[in-house]
C-alpha atoms as a PDB file:
ATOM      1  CA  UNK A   1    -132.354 -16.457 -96.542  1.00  0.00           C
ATOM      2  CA  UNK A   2    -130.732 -14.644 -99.332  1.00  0.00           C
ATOM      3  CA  UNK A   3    -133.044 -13.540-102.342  1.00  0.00           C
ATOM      4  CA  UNK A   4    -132.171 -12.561-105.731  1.00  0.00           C
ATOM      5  CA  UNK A   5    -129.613 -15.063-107.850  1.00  0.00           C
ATOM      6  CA  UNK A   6    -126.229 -16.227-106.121  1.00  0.00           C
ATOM      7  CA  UNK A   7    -123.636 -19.329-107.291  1.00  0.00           C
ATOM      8  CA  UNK A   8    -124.200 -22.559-106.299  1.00  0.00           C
ATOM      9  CA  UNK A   9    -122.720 -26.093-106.738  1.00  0.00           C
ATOM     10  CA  UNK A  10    -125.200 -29.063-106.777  1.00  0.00           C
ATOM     11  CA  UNK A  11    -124.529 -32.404-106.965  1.00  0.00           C
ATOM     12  CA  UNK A  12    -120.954 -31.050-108.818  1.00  0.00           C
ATOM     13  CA  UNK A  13    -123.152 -28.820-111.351  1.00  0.00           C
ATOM     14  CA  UNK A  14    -122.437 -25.009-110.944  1.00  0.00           C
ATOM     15  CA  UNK A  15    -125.340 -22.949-111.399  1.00  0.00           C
ATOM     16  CA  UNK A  16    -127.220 -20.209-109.187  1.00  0.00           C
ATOM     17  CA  UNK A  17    -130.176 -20.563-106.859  1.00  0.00           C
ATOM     18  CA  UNK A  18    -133.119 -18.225-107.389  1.00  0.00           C
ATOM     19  CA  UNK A  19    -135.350 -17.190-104.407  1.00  0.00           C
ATOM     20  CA  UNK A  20    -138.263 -14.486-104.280  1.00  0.00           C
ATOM     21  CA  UNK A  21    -140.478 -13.452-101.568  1.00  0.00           C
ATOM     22  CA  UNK A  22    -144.088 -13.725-103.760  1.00  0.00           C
ATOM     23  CA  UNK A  23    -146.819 -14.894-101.499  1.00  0.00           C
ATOM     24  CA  UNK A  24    -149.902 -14.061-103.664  1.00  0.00           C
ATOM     25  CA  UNK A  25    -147.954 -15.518-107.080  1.00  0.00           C
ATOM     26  CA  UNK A  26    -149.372 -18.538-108.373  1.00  0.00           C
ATOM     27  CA  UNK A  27    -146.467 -19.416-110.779  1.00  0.00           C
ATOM     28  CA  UNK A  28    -143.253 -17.411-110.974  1.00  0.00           C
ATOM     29  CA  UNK A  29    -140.314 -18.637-113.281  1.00  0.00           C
ATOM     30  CA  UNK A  30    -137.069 -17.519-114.559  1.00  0.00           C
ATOM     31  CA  UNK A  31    -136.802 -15.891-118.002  1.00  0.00           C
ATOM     32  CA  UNK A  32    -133.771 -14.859-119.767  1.00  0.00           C
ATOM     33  CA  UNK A  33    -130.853 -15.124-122.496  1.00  0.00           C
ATOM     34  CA  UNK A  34    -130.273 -18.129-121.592  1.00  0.00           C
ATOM     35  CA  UNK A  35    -133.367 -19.972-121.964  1.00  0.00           C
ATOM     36  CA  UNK A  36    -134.856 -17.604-124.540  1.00  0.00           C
ATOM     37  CA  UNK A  37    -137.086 -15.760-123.104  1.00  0.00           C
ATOM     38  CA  UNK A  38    -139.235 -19.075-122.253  1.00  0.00           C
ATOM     39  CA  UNK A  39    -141.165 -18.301-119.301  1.00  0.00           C
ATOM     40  CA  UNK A  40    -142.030 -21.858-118.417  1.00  0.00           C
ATOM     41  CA  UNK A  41    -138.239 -23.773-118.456  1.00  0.00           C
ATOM     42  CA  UNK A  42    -137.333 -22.539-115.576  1.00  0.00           C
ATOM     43  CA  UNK A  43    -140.269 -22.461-113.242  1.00  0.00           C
ATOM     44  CA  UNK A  44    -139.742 -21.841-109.338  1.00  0.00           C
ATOM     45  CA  UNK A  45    -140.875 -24.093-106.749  1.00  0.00           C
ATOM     46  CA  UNK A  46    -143.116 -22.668-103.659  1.00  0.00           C
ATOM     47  CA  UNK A  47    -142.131 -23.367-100.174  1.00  0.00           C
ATOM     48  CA  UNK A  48    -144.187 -25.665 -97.997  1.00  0.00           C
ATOM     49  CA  UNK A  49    -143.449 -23.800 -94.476  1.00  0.00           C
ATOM     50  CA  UNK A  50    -146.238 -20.830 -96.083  1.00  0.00           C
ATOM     51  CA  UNK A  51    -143.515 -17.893 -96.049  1.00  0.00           C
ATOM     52  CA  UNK A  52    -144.083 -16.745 -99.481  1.00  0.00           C
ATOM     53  CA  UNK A  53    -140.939 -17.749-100.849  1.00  0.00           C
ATOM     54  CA  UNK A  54    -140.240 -19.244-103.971  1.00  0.00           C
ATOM     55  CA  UNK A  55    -137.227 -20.827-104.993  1.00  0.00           C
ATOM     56  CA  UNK A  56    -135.427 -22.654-107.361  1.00  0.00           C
ATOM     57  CA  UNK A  57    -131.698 -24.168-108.583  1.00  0.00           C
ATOM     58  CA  UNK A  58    -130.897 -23.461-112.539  1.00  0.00           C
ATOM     59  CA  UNK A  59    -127.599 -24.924-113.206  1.00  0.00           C
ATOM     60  CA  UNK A  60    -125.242 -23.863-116.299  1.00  0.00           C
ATOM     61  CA  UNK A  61    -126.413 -20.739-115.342  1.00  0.00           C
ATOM     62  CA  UNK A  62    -123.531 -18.000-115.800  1.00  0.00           C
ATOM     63  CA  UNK A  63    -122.638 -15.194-114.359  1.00  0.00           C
ATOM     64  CA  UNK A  64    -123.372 -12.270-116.468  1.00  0.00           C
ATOM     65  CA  UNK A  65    -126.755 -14.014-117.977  1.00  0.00           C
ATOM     66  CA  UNK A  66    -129.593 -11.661-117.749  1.00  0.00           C
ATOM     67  CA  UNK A  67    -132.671 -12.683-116.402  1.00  0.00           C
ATOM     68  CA  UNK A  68    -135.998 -11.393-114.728  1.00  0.00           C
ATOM     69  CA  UNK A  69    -139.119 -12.952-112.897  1.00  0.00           C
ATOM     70  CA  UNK A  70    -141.862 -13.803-114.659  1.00  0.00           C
ATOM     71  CA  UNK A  71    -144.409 -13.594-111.628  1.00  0.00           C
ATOM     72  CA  UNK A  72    -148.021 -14.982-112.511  1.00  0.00           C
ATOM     73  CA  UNK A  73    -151.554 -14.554-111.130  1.00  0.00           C
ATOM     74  CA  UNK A  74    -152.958 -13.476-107.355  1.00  0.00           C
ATOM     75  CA  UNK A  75    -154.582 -15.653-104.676  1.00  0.00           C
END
């Protein structure tokens, strides 16, 4: 698995998928210039298989947007 933001095409929408290794988070979302700073558009989406990942697709996202985690909370 590849963290951190890299290109995608889904369903013939370009965008990038997210992924971070969080497995205490309770919420973690993606923040930036492009949304505004709004740290609950763009939240991330827990995988079931208990690895601690979290991951997400945002598309119309460019390259050269900046961005950061907002990472939420502790088990």
């Amino acid at each position: 698995n590849l963290f951190g933001a890299h290109p995608r095409v889904v369903l013939d929408t370009p965008g990038y998928y997210f992924a971070v290794w969080a497995p205490n988070a309770t919420f973690i979302s993606v923040t930036g210039n492009f949304n505004d700073w709004n740290k609950e558009s763009h939240p991330l989406f827990v995988r079931l298989d208990n690895s601690g990942i979290w991951e997400g697709f945002i598309p119309n996202f460019k390259r050269g947007d900046i961005y950061k985690y907002h990472i939420h909370g502790f088990k």
